[in-house]
N, C-alpha and C. Protein backbone atom coordinates (compact mmCIF):
# COMPACT_ATOMS: atom_id res chain seq x y z
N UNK A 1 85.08 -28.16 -5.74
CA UNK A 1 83.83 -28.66 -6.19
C UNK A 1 83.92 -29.26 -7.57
N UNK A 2 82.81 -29.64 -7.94
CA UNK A 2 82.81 -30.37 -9.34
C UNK A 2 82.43 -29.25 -10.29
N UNK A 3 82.70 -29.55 -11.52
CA UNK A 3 82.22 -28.77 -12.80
C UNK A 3 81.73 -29.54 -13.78
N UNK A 4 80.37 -28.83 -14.47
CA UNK A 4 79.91 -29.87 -15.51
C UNK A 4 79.93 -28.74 -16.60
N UNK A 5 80.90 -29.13 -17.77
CA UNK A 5 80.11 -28.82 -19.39
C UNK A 5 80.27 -28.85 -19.92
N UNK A 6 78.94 -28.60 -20.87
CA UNK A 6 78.33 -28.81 -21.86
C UNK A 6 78.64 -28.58 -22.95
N UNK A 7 79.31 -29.26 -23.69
CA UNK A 7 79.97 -29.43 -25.05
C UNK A 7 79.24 -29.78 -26.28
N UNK A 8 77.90 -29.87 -26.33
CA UNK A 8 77.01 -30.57 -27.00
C UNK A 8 75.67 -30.24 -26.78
N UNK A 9 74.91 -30.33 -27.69
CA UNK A 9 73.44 -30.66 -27.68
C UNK A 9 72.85 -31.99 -27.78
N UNK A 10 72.69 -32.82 -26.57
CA UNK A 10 72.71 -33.73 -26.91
C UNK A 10 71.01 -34.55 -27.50
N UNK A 11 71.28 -34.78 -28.56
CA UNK A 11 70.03 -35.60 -29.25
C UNK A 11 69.38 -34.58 -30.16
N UNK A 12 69.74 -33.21 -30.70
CA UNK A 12 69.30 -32.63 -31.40
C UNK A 12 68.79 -33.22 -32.57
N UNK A 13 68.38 -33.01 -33.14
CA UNK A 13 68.04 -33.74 -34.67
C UNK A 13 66.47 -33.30 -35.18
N UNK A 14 66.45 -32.86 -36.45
CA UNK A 14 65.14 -32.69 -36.84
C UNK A 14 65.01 -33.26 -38.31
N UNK A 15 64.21 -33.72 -38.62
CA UNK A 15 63.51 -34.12 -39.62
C UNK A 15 63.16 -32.97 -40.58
N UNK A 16 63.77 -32.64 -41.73
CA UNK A 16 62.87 -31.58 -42.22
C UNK A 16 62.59 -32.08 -43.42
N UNK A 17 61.57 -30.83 -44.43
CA UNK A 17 60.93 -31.38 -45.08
C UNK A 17 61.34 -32.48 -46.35
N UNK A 18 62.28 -32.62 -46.41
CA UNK A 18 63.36 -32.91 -47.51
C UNK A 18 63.70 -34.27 -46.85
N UNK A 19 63.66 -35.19 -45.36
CA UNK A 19 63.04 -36.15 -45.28
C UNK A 19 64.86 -36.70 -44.28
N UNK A 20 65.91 -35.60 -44.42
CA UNK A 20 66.62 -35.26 -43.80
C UNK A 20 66.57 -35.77 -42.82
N UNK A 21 67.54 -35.82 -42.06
CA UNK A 21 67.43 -35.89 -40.53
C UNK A 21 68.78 -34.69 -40.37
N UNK A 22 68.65 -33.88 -39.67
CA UNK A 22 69.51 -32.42 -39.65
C UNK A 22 70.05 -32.35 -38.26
N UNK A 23 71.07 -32.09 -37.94
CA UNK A 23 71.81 -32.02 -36.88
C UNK A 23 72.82 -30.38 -37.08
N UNK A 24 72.58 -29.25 -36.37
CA UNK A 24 73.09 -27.92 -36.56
C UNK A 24 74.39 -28.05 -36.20
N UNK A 25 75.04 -28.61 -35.28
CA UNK A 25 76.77 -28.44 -34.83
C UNK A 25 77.42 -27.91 -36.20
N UNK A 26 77.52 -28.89 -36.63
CA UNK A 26 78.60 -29.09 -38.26
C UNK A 26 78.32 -27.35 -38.61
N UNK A 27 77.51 -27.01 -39.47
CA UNK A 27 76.80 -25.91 -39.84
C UNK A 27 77.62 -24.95 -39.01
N UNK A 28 77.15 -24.57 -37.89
CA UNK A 28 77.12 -23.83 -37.16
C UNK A 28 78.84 -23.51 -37.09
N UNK A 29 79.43 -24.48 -36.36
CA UNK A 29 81.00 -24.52 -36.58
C UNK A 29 81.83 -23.62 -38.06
N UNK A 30 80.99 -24.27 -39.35
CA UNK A 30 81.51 -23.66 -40.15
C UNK A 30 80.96 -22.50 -40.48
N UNK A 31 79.67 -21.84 -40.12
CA UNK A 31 79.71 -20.53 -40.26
C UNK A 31 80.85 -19.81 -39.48
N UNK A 32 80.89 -20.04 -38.30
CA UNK A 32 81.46 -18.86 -37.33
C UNK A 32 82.96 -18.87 -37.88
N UNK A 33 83.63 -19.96 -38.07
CA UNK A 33 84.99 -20.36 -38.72
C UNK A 33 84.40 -19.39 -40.53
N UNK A 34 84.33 -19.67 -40.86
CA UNK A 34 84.14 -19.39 -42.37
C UNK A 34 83.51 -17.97 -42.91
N UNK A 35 82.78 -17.46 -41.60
CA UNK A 35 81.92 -16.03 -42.25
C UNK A 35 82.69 -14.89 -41.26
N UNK A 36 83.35 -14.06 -41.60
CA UNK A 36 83.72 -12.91 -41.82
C UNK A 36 83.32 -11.49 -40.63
N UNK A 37 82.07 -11.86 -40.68
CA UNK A 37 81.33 -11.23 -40.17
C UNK A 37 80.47 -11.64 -38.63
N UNK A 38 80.75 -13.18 -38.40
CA UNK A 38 79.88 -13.98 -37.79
C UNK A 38 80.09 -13.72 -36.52
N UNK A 39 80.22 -13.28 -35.38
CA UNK A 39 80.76 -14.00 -33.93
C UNK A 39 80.53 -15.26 -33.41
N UNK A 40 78.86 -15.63 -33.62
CA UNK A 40 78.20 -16.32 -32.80
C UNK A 40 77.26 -16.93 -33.62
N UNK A 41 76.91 -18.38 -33.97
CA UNK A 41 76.00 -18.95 -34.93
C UNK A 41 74.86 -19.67 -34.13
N UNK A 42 73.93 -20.02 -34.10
CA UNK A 42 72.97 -20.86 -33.63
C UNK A 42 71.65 -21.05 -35.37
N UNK A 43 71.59 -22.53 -35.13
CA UNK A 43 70.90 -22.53 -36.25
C UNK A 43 69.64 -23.79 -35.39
N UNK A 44 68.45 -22.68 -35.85
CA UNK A 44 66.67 -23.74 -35.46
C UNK A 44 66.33 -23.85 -36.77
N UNK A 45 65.29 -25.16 -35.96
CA UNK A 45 64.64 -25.45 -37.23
C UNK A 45 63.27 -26.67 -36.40
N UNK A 46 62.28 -26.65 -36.99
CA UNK A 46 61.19 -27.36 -36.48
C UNK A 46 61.08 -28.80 -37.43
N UNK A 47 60.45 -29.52 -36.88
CA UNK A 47 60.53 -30.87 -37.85
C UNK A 47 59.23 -30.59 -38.92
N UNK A 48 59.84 -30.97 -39.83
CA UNK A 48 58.69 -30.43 -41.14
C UNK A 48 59.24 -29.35 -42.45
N UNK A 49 60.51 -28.09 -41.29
CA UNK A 49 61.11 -26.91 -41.71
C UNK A 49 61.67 -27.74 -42.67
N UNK A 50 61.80 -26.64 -44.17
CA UNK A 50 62.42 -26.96 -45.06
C UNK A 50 63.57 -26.76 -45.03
N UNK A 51 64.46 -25.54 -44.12
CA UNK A 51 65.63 -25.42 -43.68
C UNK A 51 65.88 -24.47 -42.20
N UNK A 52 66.83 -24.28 -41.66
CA UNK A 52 67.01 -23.69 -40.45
C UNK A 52 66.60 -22.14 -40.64
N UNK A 53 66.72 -21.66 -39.57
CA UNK A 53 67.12 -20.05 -39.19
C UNK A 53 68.04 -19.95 -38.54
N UNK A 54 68.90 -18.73 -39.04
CA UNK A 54 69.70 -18.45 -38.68
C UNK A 54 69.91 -17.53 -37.68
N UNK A 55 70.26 -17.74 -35.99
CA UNK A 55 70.25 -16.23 -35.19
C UNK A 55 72.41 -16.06 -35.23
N UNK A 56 72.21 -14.98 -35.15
CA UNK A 56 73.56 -14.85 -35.28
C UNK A 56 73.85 -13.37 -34.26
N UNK A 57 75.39 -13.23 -33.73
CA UNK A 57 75.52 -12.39 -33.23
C UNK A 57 76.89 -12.01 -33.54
N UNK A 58 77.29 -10.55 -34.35
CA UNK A 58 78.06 -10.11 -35.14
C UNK A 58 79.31 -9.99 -34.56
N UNK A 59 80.72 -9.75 -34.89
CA UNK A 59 81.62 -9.48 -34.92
C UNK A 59 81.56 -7.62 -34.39
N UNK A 60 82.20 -7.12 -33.44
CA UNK A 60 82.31 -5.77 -33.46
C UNK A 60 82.40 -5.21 -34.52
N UNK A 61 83.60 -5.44 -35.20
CA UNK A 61 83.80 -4.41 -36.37
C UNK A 61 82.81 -4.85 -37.87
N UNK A 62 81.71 -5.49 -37.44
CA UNK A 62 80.91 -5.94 -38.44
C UNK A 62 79.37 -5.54 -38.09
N UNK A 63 79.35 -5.03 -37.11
CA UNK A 63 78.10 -4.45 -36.57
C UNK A 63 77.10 -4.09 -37.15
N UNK A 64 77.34 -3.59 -38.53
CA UNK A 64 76.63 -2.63 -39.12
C UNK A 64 75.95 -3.52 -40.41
N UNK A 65 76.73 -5.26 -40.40
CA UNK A 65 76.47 -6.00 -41.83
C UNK A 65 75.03 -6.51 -41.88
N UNK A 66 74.28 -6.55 -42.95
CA UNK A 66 73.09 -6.52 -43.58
C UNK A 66 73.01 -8.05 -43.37
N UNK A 67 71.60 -8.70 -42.66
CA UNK A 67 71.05 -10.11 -42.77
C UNK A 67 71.63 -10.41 -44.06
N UNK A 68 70.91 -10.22 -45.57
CA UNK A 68 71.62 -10.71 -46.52
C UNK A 68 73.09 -10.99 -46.94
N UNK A 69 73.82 -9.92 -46.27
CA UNK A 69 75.28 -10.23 -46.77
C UNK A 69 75.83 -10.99 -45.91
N UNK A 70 75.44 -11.32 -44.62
CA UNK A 70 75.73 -12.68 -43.60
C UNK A 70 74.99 -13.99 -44.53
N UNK A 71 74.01 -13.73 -45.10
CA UNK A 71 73.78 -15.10 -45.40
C UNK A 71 74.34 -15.31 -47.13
N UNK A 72 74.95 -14.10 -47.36
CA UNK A 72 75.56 -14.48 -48.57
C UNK A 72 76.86 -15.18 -48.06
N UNK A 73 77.75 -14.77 -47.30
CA UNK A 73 78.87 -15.25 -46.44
C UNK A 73 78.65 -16.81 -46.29
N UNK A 74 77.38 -16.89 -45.64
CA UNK A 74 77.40 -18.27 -45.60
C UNK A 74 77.00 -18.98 -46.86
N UNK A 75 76.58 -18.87 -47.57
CA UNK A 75 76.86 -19.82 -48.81
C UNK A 75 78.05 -20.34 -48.97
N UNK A 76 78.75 -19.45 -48.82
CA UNK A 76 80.38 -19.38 -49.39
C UNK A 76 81.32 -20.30 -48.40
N UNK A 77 80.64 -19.87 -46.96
CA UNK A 77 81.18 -21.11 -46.22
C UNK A 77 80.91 -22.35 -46.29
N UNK A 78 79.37 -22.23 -46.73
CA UNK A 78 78.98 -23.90 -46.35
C UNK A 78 79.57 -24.92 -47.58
N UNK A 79 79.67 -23.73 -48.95
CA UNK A 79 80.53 -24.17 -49.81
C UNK A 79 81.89 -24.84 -49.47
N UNK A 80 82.52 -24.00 -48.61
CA UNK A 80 84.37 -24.26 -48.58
C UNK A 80 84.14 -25.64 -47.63
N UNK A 81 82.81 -25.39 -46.51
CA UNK A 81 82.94 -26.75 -46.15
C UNK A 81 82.31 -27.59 -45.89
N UNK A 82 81.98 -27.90 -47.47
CA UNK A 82 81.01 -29.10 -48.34
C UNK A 82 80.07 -29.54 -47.86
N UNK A 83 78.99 -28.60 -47.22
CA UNK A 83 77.89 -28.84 -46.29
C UNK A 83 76.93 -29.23 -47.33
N UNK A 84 75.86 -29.90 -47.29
CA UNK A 84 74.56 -29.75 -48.05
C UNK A 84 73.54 -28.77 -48.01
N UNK A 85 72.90 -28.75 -49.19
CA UNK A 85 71.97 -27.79 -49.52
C UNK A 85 70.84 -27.49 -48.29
N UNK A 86 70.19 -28.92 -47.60
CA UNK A 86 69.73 -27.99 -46.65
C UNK A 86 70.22 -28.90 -44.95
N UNK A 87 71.91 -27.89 -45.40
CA UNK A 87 72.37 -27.20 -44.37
C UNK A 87 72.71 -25.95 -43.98
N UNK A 88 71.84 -25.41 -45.05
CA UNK A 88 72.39 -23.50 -45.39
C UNK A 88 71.01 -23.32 -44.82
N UNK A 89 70.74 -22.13 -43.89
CA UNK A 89 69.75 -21.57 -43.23
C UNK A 89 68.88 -20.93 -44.58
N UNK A 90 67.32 -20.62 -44.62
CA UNK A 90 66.80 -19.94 -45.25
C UNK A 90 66.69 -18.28 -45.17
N UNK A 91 67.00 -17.70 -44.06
CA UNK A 91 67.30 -17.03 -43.38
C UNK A 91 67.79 -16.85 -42.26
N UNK A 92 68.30 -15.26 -41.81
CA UNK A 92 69.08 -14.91 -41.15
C UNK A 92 68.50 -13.75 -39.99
N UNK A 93 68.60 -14.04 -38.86
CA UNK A 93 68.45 -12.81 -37.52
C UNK A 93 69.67 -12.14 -37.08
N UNK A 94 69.40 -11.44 -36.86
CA UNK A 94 71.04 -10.67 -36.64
C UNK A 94 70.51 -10.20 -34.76
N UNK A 95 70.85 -10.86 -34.15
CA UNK A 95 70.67 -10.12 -32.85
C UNK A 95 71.55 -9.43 -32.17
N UNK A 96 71.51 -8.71 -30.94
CA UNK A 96 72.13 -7.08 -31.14
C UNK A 96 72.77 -8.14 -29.60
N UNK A 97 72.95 -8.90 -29.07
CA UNK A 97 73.65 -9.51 -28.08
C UNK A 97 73.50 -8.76 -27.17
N UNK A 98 74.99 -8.90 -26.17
CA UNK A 98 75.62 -10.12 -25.80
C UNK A 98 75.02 -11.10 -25.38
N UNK A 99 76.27 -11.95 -25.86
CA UNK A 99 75.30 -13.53 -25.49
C UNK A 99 76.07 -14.27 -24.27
N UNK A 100 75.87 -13.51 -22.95
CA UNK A 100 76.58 -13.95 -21.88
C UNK A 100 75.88 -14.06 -20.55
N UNK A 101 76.21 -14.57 -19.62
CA UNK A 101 75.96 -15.00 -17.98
C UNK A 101 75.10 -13.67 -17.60
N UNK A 102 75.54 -11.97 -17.96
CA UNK A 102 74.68 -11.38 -17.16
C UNK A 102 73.69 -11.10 -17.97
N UNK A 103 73.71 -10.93 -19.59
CA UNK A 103 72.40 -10.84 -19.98
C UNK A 103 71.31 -12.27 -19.96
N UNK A 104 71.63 -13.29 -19.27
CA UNK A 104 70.45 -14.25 -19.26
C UNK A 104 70.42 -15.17 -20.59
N UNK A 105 71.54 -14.81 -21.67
CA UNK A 105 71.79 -15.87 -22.69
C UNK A 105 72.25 -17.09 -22.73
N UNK A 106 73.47 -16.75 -22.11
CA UNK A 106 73.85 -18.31 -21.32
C UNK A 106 74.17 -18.79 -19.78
N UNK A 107 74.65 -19.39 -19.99
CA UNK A 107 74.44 -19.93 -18.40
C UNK A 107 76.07 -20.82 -17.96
C-alpha cells in the first residue's frame, strides 16, 4: 500500500503582536536539540499573541523539572541558536504525556 507523511505543518504562520509573521518549526527544533530537559516541543500562538506557549513533554530522567527551569533552558537555546526575541515562548506547560498512537496524541 501507499504511505503518507507528514513532515510539516503546512501554512502555519501567525501574525503576532510585534507585527511578525511567526512560523514554530525553527523554535521548536532548537528547543528539543538544545534543552536538556526537553523530549518533545510544540509551540502555539494566536494571531495578535505577543509570543507562543510552550507545551512540552519531558525527558524521563527530567520528570521532575520545574516549567521555569525548562523555560530558562530555553533562553539559552534560542540563544545558541540565534532565534529572535519573539521566538522564545512566554511560557511553558509541562504535560505528563505520552505523546503517541494509543494515547490519541498522534496519529
Amino acid at each position: 500500500g501507499r504511505l503518507l507523511e507528514v513532515v510539516d505543518r503546512l501554512g502555519f504562520a501567525v501574525k503576532l503582536s510585534n507585527g511578525e509573521f511567526w512560523t514554530p518549526q525553527r523554535a521548536e527544533a532548537a528547543f528539543e536539540a538544545g534543552c536538556a530537559s526537553v523530549d518533545r516541543c510544540l509551540l502555539f500562538a494566536r494571531a495578535g499573541d505577543a509570543a507562543a506557549t510552550a507545551v512540552v513533554l519531558l525527558r524521563r530522567e527530567a520528570a521532575a523539572t520545574p516549567a521555569a527551569v525548562v523555560l530558562g533552558e530555553m533562553r539559552g537555546a534560542a540563544a545558541a541558536a540565534r532565534l529572535q526575541a519573539h521566538e522564545l515562548p512566554c511560557a511553558v506547560a509541562i504535560d505528563p504525556g505520552p505523546w503517541d498512537e494509543a494515547s490519541g496524541c498522534c496519529s
